[in-house]
C-alpha atoms as a PDB file:
ATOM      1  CA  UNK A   1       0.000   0.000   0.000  1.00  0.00           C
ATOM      2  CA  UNK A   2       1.418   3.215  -0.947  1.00  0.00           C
ATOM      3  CA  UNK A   3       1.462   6.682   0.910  1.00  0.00           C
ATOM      4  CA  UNK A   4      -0.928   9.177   0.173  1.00  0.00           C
ATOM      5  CA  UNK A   5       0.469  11.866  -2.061  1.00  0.00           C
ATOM      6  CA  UNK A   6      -0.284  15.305  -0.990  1.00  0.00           C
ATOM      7  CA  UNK A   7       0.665  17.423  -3.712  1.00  0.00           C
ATOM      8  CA  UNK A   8      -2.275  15.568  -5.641  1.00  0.00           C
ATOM      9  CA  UNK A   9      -4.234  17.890  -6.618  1.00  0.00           C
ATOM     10  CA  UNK A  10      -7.396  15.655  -5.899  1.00  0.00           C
ATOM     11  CA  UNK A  11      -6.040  14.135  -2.536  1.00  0.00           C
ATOM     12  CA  UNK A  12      -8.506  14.789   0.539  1.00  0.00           C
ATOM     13  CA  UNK A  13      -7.323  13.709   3.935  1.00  0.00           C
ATOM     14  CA  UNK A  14     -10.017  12.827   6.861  1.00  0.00           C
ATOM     15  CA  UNK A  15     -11.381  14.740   9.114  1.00  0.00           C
ATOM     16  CA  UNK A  16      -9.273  14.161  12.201  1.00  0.00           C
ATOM     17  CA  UNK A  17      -6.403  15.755   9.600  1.00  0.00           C
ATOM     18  CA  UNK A  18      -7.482  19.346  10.480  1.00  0.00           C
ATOM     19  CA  UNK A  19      -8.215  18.877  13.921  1.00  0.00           C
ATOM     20  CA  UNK A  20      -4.570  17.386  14.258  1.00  0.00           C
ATOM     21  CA  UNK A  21      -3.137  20.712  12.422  1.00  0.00           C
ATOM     22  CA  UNK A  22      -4.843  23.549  13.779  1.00  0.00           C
ATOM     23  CA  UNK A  23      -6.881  24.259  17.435  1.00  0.00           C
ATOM     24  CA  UNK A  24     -10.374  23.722  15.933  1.00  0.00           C
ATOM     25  CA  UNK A  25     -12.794  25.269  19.001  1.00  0.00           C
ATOM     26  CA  UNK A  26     -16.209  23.914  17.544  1.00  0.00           C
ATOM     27  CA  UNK A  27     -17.494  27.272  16.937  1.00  0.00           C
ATOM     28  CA  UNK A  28     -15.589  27.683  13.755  1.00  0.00           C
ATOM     29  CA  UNK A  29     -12.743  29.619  15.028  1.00  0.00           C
ATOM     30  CA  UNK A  30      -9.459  28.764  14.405  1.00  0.00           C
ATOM     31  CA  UNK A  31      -6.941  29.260  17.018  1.00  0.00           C
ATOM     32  CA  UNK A  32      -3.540  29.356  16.622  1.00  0.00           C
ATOM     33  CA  UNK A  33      -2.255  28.504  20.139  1.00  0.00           C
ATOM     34  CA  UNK A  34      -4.600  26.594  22.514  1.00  0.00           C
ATOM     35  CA  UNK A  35      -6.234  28.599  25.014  1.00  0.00           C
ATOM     36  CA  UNK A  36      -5.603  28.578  29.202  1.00  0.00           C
ATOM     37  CA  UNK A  37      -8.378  26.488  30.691  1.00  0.00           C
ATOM     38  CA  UNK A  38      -9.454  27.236  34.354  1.00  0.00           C
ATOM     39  CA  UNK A  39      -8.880  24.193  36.544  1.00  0.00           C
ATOM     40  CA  UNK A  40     -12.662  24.579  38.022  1.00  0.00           C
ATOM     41  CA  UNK A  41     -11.720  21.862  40.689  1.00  0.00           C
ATOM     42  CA  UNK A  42      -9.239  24.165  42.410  1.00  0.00           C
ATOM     43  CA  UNK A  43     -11.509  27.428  41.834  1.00  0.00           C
ATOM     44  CA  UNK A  44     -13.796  25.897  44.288  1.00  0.00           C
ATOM     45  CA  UNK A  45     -11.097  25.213  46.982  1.00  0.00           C
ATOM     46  CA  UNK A  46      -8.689  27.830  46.514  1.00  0.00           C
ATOM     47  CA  UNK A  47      -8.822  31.392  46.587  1.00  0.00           C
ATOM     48  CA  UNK A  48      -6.140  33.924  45.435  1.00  0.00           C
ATOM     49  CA  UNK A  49      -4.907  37.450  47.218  1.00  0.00           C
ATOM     50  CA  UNK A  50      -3.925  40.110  46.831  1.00  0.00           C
ATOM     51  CA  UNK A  51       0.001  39.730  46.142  1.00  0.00           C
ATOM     52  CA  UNK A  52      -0.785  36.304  44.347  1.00  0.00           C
ATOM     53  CA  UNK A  53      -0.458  33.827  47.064  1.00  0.00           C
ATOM     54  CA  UNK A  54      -2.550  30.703  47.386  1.00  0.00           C
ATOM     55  CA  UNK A  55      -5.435  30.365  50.361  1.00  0.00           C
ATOM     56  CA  UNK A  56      -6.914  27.790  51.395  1.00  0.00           C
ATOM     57  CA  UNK A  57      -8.605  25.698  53.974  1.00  0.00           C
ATOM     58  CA  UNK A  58      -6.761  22.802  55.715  1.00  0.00           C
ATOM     59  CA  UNK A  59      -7.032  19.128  55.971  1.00  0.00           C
ATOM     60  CA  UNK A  60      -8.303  17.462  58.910  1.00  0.00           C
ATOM     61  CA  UNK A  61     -11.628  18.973  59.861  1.00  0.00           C
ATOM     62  CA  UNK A  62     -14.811  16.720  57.972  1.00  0.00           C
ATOM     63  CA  UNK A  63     -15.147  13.832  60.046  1.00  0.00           C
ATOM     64  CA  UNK A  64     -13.332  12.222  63.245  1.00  0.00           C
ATOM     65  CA  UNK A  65     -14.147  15.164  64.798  1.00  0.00           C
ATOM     66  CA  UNK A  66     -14.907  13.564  68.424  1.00  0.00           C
ATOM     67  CA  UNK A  67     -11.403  12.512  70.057  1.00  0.00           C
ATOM     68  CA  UNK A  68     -10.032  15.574  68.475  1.00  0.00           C
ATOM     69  CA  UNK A  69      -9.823  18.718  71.195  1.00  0.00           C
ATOM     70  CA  UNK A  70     -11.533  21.439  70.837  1.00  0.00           C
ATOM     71  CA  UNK A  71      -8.194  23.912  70.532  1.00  0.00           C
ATOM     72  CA  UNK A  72      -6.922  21.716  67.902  1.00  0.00           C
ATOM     73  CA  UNK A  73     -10.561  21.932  65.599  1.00  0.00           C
ATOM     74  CA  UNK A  74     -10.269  25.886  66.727  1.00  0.00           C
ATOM     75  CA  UNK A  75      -7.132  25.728  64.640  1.00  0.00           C
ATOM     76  CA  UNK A  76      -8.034  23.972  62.465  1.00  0.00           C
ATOM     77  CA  UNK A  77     -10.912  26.599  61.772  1.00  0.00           C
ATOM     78  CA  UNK A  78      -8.532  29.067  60.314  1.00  0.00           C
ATOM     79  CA  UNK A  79      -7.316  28.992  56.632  1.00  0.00           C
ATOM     80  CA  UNK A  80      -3.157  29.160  55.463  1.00  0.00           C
ATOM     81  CA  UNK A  81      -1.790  31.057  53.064  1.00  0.00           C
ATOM     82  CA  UNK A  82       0.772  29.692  50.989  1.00  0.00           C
ATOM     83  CA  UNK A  83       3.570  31.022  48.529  1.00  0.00           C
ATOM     84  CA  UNK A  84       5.328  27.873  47.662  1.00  0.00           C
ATOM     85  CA  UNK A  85       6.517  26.947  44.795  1.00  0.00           C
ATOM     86  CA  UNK A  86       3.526  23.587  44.451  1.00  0.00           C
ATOM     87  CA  UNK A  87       1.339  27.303  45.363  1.00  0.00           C
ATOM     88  CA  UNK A  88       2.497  29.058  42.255  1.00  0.00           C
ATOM     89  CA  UNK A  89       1.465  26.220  40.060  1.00  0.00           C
ATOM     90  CA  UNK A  90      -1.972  26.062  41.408  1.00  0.00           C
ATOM     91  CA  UNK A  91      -2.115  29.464  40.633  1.00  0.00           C
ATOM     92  CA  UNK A  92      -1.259  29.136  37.359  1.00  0.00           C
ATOM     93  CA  UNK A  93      -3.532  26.295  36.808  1.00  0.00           C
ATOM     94  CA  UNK A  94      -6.604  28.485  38.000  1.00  0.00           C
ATOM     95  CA  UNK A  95      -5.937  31.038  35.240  1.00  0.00           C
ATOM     96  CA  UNK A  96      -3.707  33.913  36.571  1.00  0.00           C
ATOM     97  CA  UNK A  97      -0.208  34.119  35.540  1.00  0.00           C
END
């Protein structure tokens, strides 16, 4: 079987062929780089500040609440700001740069 020539003038490849070449959004633009996506996921547990770091809540507080003391679920209560560099990525993942 021999490979398709493309400079015939007839040739017509399948579908996926311009997918595969160009970002093809569905709504008949063509893109040339693929957009950022929002990581919804982490929108919904993460917040950003002010001067870009990461908040968030922390781990620890759903269930087994009952042999843990009452300072440490107090604690637990408040959320942590982060600036690491695992932070920054989740930052970039939720859309700001």
């Amino acid at each position: 079987m021999a490979l398709p020539d493309y400079r015939d003038p007839w040739y017509r490849p399948g579908p996926l062929f311009f997918f595969s070449v160009f970002n093809y959004t569905g709504l008949g633009v063509v893109t040339a780089m693929p957009k950022m996506k929002t990581h919804k996921s982490m929108r919904k547990r993460f917040r950003i500040t002010a001067t870009g770091k990461l908040k968030r809540r922390q781990a620890g507080k759903k269930h087994l609440l009952s042999h843990k003391t009452g300072k440490r679920k107090r604690h637990l209560r408040s959320p942590i700001t982060e600036s690491t560099k695992i932070a920054k990525t989740y930052v970039k993942m939720m859309g700001r740069a």
